[in-house]
PDB file of N, CA and C in Angstrom:
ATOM      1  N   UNK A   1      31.003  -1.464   4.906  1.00  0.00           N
ATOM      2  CA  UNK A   1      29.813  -0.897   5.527  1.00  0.00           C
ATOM      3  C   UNK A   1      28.685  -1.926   5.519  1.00  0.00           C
ATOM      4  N   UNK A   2      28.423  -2.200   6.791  1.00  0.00           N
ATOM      5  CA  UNK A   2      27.325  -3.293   6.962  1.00  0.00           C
ATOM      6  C   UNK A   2      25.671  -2.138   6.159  1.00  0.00           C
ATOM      7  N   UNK A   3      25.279  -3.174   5.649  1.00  0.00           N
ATOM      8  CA  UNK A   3      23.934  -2.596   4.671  1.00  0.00           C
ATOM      9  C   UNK A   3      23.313  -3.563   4.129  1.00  0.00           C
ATOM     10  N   UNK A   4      21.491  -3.194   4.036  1.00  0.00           N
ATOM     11  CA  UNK A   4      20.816  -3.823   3.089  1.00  0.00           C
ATOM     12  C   UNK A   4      20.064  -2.435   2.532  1.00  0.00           C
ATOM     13  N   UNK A   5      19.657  -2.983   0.914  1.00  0.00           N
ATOM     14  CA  UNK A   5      18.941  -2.019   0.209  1.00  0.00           C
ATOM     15  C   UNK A   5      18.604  -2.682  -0.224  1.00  0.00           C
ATOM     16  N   UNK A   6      17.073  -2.359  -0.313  1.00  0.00           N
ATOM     17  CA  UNK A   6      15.872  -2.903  -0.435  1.00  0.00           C
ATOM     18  C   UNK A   6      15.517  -2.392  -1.647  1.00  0.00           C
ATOM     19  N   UNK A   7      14.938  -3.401  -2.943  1.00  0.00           N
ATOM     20  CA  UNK A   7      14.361  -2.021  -4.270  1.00  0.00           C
ATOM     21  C   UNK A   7      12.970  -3.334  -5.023  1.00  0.00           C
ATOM     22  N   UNK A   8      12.093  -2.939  -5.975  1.00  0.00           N
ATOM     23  CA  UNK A   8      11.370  -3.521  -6.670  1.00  0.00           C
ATOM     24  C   UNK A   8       9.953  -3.437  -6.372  1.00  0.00           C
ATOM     25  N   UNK A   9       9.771  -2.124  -5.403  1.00  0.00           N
ATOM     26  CA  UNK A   9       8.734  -1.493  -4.547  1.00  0.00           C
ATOM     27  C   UNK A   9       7.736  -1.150  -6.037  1.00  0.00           C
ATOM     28  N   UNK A  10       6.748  -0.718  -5.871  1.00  0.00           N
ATOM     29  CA  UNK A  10       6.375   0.407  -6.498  1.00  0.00           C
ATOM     30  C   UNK A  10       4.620  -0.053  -7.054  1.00  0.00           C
ATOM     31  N   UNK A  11       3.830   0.345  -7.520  1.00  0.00           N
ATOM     32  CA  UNK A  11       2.456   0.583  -8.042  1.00  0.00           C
ATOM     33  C   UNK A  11       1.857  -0.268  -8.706  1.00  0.00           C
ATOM     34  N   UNK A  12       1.097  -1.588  -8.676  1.00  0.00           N
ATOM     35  CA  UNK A  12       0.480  -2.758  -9.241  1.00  0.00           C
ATOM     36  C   UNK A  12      -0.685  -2.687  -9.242  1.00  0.00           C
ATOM     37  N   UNK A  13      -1.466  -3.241 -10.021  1.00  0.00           N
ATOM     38  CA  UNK A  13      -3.181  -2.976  -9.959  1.00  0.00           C
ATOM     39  C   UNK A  13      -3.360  -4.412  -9.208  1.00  0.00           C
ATOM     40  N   UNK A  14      -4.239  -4.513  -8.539  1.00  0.00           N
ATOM     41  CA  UNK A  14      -4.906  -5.667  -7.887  1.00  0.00           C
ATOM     42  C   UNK A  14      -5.000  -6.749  -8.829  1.00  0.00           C
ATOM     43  N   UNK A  15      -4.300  -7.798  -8.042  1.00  0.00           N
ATOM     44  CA  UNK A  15      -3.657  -9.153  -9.114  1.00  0.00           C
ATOM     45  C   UNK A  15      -3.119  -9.690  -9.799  1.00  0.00           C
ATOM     46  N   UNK A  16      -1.715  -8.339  -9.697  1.00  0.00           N
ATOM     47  CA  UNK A  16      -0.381  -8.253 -10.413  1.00  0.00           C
ATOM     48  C   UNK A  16       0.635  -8.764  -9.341  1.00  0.00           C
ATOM     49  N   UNK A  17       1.828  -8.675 -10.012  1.00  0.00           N
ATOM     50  CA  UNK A  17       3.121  -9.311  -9.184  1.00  0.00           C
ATOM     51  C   UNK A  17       3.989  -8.072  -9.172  1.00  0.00           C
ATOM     52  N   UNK A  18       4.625  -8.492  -8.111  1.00  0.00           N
ATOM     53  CA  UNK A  18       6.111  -7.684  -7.949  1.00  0.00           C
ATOM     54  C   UNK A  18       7.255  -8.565  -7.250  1.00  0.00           C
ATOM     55  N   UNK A  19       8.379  -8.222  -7.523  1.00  0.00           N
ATOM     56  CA  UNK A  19       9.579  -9.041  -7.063  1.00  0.00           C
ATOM     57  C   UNK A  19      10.408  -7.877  -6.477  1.00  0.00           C
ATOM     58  N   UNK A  20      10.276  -8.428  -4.745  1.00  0.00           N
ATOM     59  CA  UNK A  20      11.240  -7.392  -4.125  1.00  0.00           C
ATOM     60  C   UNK A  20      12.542  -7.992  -3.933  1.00  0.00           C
ATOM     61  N   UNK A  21      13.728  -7.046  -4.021  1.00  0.00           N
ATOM     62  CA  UNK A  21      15.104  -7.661  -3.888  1.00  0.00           C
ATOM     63  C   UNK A  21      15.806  -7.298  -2.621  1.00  0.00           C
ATOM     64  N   UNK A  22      16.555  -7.623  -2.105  1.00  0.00           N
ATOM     65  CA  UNK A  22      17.518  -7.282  -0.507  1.00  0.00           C
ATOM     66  C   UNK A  22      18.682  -7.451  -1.036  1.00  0.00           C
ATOM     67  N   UNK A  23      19.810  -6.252  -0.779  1.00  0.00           N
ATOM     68  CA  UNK A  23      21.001  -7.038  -1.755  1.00  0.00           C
ATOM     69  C   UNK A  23      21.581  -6.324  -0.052  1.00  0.00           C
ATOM     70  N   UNK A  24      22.660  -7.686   0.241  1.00  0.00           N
ATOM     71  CA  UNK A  24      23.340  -7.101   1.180  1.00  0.00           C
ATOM     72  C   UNK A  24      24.843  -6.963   1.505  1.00  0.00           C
ATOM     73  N   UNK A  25      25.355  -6.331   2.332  1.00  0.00           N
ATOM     74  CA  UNK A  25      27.155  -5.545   2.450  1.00  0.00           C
ATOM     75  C   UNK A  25      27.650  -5.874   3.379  1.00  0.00           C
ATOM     76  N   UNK A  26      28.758  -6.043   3.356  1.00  0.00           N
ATOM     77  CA  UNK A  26      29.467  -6.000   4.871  1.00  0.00           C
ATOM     78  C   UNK A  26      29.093  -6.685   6.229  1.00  0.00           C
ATOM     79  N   UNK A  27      28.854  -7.957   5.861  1.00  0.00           N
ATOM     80  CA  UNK A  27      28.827  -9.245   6.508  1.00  0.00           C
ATOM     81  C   UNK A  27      28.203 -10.116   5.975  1.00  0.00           C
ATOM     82  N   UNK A  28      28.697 -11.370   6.325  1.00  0.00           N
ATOM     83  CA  UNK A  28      28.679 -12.682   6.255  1.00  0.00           C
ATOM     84  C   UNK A  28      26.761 -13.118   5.818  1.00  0.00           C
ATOM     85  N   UNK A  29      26.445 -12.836   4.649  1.00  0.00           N
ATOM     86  CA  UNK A  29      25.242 -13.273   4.603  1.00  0.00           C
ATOM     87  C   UNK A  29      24.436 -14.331   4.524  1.00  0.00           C
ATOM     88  N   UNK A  30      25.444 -15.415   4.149  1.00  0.00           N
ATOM     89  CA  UNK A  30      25.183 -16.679   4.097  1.00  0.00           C
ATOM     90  C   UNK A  30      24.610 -17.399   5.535  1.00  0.00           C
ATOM     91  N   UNK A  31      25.429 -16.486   6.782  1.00  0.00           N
ATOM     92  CA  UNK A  31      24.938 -17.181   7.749  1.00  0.00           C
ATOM     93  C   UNK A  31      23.901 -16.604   8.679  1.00  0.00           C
ATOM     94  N   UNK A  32      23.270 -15.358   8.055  1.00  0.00           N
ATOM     95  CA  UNK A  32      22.185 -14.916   8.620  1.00  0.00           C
ATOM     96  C   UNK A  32      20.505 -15.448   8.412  1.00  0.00           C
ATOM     97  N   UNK A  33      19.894 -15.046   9.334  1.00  0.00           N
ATOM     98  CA  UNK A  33      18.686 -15.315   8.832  1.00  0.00           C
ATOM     99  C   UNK A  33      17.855 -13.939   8.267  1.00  0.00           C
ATOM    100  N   UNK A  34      17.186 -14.363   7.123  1.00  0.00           N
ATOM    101  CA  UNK A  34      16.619 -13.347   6.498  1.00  0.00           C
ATOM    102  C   UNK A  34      14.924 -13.275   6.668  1.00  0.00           C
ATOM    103  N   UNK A  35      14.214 -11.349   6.433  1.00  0.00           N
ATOM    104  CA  UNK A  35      13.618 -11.359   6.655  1.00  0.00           C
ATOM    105  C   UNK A  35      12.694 -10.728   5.877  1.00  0.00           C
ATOM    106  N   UNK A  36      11.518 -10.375   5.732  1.00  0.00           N
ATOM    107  CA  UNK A  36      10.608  -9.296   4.954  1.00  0.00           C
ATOM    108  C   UNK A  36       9.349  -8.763   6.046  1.00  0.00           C
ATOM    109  N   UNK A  37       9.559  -7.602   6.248  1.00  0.00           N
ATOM    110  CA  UNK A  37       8.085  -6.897   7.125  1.00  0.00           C
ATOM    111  C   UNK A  37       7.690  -5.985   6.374  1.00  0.00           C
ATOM    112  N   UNK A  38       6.533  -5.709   6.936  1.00  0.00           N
ATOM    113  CA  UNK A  38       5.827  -4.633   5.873  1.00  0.00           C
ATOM    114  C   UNK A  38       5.064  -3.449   7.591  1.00  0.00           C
ATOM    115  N   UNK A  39       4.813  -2.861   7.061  1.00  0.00           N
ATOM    116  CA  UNK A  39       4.421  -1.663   7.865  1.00  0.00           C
ATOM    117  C   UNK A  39       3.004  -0.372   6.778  1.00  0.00           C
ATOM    118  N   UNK A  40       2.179  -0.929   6.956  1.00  0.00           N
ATOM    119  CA  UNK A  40       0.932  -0.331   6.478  1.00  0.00           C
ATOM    120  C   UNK A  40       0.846   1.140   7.170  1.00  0.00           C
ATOM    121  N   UNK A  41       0.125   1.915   6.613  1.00  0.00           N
ATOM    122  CA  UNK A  41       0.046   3.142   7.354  1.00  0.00           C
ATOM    123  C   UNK A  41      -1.277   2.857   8.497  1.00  0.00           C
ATOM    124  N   UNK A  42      -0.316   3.591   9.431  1.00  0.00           N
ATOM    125  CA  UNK A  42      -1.105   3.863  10.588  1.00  0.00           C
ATOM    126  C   UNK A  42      -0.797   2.111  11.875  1.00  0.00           C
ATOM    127  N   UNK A  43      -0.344   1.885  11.278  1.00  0.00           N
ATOM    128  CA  UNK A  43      -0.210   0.168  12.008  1.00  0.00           C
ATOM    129  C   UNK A  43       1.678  -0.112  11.947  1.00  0.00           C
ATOM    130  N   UNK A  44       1.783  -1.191  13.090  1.00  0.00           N
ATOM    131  CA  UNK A  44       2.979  -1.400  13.718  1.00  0.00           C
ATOM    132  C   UNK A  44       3.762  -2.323  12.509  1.00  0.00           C
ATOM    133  N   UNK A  45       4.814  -2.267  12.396  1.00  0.00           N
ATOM    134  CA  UNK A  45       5.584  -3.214  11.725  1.00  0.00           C
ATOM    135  C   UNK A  45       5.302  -4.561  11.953  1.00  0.00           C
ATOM    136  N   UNK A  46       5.079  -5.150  11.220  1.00  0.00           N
ATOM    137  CA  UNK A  46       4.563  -6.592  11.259  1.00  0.00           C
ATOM    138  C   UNK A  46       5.186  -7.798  10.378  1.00  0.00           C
ATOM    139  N   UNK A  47       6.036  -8.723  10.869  1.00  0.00           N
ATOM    140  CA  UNK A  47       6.613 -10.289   9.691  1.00  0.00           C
ATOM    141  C   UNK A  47       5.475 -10.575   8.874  1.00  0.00           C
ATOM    142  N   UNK A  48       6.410 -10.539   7.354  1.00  0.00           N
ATOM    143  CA  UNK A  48       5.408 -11.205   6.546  1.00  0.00           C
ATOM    144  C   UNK A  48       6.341 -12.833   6.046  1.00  0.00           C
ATOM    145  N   UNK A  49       7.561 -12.808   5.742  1.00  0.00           N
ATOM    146  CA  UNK A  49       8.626 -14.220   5.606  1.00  0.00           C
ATOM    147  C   UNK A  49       9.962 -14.105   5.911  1.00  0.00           C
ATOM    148  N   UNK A  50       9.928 -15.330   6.121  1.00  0.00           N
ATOM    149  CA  UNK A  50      11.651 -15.611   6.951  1.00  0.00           C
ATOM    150  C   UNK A  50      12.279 -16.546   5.650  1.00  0.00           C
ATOM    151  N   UNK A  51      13.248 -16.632   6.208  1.00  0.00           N
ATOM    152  CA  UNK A  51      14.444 -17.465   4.959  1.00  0.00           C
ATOM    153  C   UNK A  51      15.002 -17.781   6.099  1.00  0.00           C
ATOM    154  N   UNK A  52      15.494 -18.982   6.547  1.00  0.00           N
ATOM    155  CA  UNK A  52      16.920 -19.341   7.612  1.00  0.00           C
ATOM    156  C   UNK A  52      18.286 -19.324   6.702  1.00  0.00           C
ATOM    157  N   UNK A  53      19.023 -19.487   7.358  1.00  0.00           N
ATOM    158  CA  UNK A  53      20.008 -19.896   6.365  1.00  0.00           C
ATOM    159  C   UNK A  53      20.280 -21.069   5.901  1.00  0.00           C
ATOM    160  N   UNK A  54      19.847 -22.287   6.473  1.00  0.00           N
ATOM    161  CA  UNK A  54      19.621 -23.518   5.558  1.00  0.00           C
ATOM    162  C   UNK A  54      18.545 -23.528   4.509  1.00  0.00           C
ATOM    163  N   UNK A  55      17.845 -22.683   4.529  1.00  0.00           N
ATOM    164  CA  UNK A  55      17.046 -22.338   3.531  1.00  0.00           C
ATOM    165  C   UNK A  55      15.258 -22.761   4.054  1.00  0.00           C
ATOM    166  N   UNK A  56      14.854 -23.101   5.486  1.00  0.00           N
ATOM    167  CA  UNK A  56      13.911 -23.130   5.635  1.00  0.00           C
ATOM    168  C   UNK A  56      13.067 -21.912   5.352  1.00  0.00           C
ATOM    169  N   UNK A  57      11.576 -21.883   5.048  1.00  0.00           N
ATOM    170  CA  UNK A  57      10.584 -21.015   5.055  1.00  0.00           C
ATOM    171  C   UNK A  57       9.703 -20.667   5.663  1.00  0.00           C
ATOM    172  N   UNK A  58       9.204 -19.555   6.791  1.00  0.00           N
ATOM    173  CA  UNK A  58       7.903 -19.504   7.073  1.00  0.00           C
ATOM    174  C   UNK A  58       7.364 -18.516   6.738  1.00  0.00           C
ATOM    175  N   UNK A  59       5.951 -18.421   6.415  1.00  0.00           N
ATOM    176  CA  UNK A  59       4.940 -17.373   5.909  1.00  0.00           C
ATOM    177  C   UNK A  59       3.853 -17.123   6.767  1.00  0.00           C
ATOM    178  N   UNK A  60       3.322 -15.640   6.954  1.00  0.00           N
ATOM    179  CA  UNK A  60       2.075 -15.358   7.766  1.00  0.00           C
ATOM    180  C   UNK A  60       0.922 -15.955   6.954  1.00  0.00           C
ATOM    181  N   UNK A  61      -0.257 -15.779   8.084  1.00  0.00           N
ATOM    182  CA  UNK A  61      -1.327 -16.531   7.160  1.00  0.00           C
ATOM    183  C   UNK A  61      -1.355 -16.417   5.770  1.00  0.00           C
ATOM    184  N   UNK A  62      -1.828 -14.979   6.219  1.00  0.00           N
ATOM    185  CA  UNK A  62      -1.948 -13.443   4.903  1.00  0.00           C
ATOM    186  C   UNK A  62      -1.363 -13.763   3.370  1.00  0.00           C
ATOM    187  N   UNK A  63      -0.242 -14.119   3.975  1.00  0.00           N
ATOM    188  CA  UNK A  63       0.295 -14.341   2.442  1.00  0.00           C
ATOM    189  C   UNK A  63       0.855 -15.910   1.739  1.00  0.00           C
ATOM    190  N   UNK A  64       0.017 -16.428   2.622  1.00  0.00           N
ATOM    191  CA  UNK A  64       1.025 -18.142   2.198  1.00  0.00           C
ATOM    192  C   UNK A  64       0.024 -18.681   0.702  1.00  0.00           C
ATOM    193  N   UNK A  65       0.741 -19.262  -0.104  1.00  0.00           N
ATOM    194  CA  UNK A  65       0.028 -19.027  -1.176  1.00  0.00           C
ATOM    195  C   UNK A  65       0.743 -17.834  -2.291  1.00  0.00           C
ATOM    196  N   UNK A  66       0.358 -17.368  -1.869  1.00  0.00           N
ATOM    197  CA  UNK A  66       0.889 -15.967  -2.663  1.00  0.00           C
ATOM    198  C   UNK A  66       2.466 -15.284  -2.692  1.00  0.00           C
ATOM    199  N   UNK A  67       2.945 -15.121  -1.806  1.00  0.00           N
ATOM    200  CA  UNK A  67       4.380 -14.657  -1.679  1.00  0.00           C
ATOM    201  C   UNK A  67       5.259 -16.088  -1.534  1.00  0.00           C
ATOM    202  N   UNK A  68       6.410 -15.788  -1.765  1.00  0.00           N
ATOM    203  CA  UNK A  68       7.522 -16.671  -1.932  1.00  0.00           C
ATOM    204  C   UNK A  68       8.931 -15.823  -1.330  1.00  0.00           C
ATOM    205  N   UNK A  69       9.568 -16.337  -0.614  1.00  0.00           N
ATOM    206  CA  UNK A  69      10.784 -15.842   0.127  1.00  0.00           C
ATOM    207  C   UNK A  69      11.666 -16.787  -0.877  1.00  0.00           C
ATOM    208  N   UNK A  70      12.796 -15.934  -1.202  1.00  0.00           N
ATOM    209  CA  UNK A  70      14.196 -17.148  -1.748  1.00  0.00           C
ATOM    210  C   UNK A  70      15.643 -15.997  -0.994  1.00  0.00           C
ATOM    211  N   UNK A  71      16.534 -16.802  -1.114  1.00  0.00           N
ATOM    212  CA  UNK A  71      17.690 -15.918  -1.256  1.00  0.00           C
ATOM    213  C   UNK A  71      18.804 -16.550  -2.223  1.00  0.00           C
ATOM    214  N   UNK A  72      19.821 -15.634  -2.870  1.00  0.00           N
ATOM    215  CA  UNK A  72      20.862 -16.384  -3.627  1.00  0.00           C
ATOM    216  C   UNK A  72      22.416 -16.033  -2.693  1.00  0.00           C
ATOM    217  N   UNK A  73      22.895 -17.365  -2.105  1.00  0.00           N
ATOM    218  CA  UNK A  73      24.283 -16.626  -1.088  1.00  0.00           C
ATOM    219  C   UNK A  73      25.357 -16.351  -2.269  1.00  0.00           C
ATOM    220  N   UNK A  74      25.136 -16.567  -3.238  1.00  0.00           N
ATOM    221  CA  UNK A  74      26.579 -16.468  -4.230  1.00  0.00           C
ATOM    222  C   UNK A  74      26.118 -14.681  -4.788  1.00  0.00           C
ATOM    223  N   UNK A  75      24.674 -14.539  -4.775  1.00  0.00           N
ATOM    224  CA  UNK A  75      24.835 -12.905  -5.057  1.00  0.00           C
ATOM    225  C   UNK A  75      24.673 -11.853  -3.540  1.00  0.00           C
ATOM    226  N   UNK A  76      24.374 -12.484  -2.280  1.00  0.00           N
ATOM    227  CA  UNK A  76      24.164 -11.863  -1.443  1.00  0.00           C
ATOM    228  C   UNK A  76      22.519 -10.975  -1.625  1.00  0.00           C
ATOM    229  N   UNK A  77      21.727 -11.422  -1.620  1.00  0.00           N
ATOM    230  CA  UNK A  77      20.283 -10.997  -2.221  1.00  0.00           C
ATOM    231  C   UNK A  77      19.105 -11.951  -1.306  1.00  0.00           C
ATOM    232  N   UNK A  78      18.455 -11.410  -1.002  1.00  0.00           N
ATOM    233  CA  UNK A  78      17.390 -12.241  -0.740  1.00  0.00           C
ATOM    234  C   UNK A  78      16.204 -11.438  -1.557  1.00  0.00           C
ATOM    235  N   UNK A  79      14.937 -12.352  -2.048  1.00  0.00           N
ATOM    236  CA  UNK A  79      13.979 -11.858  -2.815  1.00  0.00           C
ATOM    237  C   UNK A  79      12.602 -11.982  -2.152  1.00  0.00           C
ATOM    238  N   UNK A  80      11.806 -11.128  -2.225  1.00  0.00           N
ATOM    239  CA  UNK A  80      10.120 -11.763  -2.163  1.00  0.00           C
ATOM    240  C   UNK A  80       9.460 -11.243  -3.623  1.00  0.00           C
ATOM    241  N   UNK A  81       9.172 -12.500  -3.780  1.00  0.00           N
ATOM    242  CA  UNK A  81       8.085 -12.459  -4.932  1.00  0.00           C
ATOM    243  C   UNK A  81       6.690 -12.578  -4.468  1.00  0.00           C
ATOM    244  N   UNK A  82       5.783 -11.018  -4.988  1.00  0.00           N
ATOM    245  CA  UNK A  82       4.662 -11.276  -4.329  1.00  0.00           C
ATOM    246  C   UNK A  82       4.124 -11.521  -5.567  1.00  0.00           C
ATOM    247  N   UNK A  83       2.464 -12.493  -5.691  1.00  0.00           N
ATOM    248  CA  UNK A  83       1.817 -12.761  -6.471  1.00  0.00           C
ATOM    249  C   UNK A  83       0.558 -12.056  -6.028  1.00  0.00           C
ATOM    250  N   UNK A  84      -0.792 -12.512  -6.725  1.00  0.00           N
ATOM    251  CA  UNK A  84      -1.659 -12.092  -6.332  1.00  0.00           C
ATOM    252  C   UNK A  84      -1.974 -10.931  -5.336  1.00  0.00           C
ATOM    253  N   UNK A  85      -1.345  -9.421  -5.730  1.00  0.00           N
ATOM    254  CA  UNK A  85      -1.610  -8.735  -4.413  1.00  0.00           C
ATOM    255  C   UNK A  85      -2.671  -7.841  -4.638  1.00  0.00           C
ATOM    256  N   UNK A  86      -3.164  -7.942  -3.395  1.00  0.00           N
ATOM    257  CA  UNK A  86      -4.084  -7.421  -2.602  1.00  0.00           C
ATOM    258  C   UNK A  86      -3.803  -5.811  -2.366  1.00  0.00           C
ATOM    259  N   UNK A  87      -4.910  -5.323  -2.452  1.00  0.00           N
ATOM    260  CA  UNK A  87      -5.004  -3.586  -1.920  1.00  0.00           C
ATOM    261  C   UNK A  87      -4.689  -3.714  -0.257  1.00  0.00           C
ATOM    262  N   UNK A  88      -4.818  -4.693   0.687  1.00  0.00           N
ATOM    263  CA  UNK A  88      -4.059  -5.286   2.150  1.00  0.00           C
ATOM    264  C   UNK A  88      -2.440  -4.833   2.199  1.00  0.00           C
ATOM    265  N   UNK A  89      -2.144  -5.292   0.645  1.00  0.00           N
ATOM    266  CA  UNK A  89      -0.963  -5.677   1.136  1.00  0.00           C
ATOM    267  C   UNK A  89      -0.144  -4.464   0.709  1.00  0.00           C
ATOM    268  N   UNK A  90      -0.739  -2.989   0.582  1.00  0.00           N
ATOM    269  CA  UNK A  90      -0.183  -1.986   1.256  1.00  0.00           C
ATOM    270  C   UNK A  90       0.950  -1.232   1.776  1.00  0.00           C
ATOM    271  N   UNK A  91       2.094  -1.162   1.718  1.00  0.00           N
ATOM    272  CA  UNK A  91       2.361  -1.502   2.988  1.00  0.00           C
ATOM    273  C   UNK A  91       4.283  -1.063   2.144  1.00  0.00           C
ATOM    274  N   UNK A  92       5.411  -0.374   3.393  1.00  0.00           N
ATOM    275  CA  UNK A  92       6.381  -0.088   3.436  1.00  0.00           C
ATOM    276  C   UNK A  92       6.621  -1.437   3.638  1.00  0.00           C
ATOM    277  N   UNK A  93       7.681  -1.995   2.448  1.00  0.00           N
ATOM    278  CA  UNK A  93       8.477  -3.217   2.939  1.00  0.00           C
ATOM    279  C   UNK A  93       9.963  -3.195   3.176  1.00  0.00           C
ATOM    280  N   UNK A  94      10.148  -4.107   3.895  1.00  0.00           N
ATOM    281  CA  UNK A  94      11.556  -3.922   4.878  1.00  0.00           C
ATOM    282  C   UNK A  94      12.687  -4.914   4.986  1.00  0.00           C
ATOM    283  N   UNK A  95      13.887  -5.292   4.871  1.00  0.00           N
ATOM    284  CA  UNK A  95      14.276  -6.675   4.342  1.00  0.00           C
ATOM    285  C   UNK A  95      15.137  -6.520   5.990  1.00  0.00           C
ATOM    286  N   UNK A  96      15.202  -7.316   6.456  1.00  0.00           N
ATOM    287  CA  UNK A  96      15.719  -7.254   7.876  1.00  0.00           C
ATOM    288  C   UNK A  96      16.890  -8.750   7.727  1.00  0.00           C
ATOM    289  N   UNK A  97      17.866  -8.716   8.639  1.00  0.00           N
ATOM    290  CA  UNK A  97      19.159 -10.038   8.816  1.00  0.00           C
ATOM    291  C   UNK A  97      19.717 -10.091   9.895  1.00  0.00           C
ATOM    292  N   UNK A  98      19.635 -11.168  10.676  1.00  0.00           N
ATOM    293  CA  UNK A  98      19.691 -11.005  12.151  1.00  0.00           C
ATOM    294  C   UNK A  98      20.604 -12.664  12.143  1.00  0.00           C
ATOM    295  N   UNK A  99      21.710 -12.505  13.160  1.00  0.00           N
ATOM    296  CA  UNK A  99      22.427 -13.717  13.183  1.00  0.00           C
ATOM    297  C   UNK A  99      22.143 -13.384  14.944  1.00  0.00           C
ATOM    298  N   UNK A 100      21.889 -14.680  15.780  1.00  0.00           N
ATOM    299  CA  UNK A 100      21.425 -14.225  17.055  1.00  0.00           C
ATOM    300  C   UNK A 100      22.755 -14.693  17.456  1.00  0.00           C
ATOM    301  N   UNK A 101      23.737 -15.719  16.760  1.00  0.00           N
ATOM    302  CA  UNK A 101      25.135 -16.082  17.633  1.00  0.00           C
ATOM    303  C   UNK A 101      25.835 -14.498  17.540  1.00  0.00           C
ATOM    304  N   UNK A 102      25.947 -13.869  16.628  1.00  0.00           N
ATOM    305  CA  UNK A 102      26.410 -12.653  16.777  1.00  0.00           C
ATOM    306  C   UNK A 102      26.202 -11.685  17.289  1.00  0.00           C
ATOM    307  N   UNK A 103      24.794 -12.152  17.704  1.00  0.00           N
ATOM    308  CA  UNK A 103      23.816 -10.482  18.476  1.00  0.00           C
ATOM    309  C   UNK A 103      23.837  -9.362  17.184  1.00  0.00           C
ATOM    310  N   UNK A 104      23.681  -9.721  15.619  1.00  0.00           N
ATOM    311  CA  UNK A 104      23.378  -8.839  14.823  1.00  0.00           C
ATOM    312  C   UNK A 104      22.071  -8.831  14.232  1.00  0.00           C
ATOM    313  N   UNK A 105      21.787  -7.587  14.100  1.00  0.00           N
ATOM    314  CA  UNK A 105      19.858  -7.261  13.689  1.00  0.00           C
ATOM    315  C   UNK A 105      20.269  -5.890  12.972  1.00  0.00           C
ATOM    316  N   UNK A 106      20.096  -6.192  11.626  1.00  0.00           N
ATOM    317  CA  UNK A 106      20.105  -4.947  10.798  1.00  0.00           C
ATOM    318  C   UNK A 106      18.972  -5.052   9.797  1.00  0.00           C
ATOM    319  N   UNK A 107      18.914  -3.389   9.741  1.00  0.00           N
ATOM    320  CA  UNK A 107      17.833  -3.293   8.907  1.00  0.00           C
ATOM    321  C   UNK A 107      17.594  -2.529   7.515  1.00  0.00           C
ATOM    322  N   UNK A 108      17.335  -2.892   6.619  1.00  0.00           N
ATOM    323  CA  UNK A 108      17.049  -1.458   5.095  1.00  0.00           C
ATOM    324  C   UNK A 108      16.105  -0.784   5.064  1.00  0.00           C
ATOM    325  N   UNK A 109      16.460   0.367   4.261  1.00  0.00           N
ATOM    326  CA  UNK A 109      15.807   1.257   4.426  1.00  0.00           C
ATOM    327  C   UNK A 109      13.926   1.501   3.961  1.00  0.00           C
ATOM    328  N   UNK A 110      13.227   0.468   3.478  1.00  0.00           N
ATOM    329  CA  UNK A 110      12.136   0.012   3.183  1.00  0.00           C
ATOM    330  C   UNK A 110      12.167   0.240   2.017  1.00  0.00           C
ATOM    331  N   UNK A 111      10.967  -0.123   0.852  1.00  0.00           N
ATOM    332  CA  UNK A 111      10.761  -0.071  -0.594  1.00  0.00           C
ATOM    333  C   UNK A 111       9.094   0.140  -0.334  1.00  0.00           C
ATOM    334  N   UNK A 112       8.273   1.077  -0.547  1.00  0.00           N
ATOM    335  CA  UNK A 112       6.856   1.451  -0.973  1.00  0.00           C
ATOM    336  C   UNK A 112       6.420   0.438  -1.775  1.00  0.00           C
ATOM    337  N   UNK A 113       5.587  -0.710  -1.484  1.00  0.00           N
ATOM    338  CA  UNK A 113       4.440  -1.276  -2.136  1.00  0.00           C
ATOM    339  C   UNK A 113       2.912  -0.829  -2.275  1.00  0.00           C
ATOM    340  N   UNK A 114       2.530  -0.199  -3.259  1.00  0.00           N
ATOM    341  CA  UNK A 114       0.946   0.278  -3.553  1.00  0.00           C
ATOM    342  C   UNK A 114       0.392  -0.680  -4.214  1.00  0.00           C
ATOM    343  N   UNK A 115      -0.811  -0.840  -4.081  1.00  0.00           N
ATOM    344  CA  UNK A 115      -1.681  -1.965  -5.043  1.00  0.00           C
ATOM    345  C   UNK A 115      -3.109  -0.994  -4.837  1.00  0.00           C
ATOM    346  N   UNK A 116      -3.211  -1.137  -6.074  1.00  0.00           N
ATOM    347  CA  UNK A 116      -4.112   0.286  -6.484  1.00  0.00           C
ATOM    348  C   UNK A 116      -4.814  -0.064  -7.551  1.00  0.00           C
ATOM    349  N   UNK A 117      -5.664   0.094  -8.140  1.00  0.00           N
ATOM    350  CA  UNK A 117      -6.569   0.075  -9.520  1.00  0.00           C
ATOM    351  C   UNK A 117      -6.670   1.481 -10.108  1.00  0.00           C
TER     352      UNK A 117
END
């Protein structure tokens, strides 16, 4: 069963960390490219980092500095480690893997990030 599940969501006070995990199933993950979006209430799904599969990185403004994309292909996982977060950063996160030679785009089921005092 092709799948990602997304977990490491949950309630930080402003200027704490969290480490989100993507663990994924039923295909070839090594050769996908990986992703993280977040979706704030009331606003459209939006990229926050990519992973290629050679291991390049890109980050939105928003978070460069602060978040870190990795993945491990021997556990099938990709991670974001957020640092410094922001009451912004809000927001349903989403681990997405898209191989475009395959025409595959799948998605998990999101993880709740709050940053709250």
């Amino acid at each position: 069963q092709v799948q990602l599940v997304e977990s490491g969501g949950g309630l930080v006070q402003p200027g704490g960390s969290l480490r989100l995990s993507c663990a994924a199933s039923g295909f070839t993950f090594s050769s996908y490219t990986m992703s993280w979006y977040r979706q704030a209430p009331g606003k459209e799904r939006a990229l926050v980092a990519i992973i290629t599969s050679t291991g390049t990185t890109t980050f939105v403004d928003s978070v460069k500095g602060r978040f870190t994309i990795s993945r491990d292909n021997a556990k099938n996982t990709a991670y974001l480690q957020m640092n410094s977060l922001k009451p912004e950063d809000t927001a349903v996160y989403y681990c997405n893997a898209v191989n475009w030679v395959k025409n595959a785009n799948i998605w998990g089921q999101g993880t709740q990030v709050t940053v709250s005092s």
